[in-house]
Protein backbone atom coordinates (compact mmCIF):
# COMPACT_ATOMS: atom_id res chain seq x y z
CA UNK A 1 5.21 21.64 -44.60
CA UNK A 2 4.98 24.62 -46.60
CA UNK A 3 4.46 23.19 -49.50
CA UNK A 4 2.34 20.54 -48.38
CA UNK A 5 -0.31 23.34 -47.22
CA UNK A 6 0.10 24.99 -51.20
CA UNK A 7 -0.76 21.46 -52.48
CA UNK A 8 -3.52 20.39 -50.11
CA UNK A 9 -7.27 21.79 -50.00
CA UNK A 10 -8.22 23.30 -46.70
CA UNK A 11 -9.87 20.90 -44.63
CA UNK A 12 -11.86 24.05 -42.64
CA UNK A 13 -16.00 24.73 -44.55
CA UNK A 14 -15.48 28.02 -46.27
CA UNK A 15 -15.88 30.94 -44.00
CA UNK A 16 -15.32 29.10 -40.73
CA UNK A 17 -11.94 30.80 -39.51
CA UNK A 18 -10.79 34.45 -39.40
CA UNK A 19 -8.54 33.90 -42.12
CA UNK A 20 -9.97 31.87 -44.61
CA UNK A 21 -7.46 32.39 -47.42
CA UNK A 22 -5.11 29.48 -47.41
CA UNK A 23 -2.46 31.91 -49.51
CA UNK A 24 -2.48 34.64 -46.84
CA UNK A 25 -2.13 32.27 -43.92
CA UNK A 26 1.04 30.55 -45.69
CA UNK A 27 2.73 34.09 -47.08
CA UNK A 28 4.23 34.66 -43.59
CA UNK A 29 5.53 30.53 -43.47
CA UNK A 30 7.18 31.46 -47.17
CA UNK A 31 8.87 34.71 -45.79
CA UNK A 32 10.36 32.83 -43.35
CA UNK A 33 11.60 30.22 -45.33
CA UNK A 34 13.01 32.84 -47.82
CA UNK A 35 14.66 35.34 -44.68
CA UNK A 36 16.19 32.43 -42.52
CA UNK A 37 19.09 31.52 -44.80
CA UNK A 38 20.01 34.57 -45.68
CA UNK A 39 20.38 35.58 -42.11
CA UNK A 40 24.16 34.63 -42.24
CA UNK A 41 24.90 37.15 -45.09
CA UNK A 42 23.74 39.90 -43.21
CA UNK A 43 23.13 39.90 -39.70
CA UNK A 44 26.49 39.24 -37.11
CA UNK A 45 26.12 35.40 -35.25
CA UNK A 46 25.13 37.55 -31.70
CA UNK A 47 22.26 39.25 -33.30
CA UNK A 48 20.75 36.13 -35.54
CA UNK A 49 19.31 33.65 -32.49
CA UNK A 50 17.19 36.74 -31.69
CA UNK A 51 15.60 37.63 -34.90
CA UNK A 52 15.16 33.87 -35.17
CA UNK A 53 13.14 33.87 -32.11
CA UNK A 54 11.50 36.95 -32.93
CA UNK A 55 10.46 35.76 -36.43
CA UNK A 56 9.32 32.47 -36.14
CA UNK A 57 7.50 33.69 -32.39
CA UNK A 58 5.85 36.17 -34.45
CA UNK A 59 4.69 33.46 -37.32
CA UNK A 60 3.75 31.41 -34.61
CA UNK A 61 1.44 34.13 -33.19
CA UNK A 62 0.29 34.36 -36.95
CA UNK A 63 -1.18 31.18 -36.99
CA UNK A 64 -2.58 31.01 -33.29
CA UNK A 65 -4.57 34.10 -34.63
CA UNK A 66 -5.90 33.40 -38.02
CA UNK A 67 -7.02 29.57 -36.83
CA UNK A 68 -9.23 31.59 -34.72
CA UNK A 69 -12.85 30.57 -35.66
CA UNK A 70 -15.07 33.67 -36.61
CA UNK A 71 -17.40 33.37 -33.73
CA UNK A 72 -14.59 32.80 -31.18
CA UNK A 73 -13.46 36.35 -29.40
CA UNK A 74 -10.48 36.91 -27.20
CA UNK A 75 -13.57 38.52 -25.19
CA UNK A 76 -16.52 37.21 -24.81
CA UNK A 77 -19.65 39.33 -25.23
CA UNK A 78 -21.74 40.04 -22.35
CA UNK A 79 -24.77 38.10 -23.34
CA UNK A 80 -23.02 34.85 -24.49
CA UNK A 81 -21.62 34.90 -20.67
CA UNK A 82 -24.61 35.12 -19.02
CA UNK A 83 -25.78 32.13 -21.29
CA UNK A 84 -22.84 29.90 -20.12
CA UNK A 85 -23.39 31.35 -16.22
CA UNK A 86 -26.95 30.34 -16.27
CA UNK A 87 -26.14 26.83 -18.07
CA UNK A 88 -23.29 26.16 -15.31
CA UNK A 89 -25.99 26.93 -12.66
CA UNK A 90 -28.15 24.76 -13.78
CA UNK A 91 -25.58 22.27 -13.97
CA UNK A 92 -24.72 22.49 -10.81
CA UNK A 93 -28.19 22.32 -9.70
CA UNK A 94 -28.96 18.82 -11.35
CA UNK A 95 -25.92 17.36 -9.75
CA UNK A 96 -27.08 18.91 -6.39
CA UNK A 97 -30.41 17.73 -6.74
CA UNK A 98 -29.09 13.86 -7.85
CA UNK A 99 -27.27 13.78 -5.09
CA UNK A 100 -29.87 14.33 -2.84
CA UNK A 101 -31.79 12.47 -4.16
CA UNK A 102 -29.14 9.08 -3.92
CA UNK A 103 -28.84 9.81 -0.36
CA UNK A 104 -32.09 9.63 0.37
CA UNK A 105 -32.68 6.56 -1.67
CA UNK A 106 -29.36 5.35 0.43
CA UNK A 107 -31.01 6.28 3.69
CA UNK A 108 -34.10 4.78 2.74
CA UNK A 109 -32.70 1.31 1.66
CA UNK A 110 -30.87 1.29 5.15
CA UNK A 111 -33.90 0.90 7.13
């Protein structure tokens, strides 16, 4: 898979995630590949399943992170929540005021 990513072209426009270097988002996969089997040579079997876990959870996190578009936040400003509040409202307004409106067309086609 490695490999496959060094071959390959980015499929993302230019500039669109956090990360956009392709070689700095596949260092991390190449450390890993390069630590894992040497494990055995110096680490005792007890201790090994947890750097495992720890290593590949932390390459994982890695690439959760630097996928991240640039305009997405792990907080959202203030204003861009108000935007979203005010477009939900009005969501839910239309629906109320479609639904009115087909139960009054409903009452009206019953008499």
């Amino acid at each position: 898979m490695t490999l496959l990513a060094l071959l390959h072209k980015p499929i993302q426009a230019p500039y669109k995630v956090l990360i956009n270097n392709r070689y700095v988002r596949i260092l991390p996969r190449l450390c890993i590949v390069i630590v894992i089997p040497c494990l055995p040579l110096v680490l005792h079997p007890g201790y090994q399943i947890g750097t495992l876990a720890g290593l590949t959870s932390g390459v994982s996190v890695f690439e959760f992170v630097a996928s991240w578009r640039r305009d997405g936040k792990v907080f959202e400003p203030k204003e861009v929540a108000r935007v979203e509040a005010e477009k939900s409202e009005e969501s839910l307004q239309a629906a109320a005021d479609t639904a009115a409106k087909e139960s009054s067309a409903a009452a009206v086609a019953r008499l």
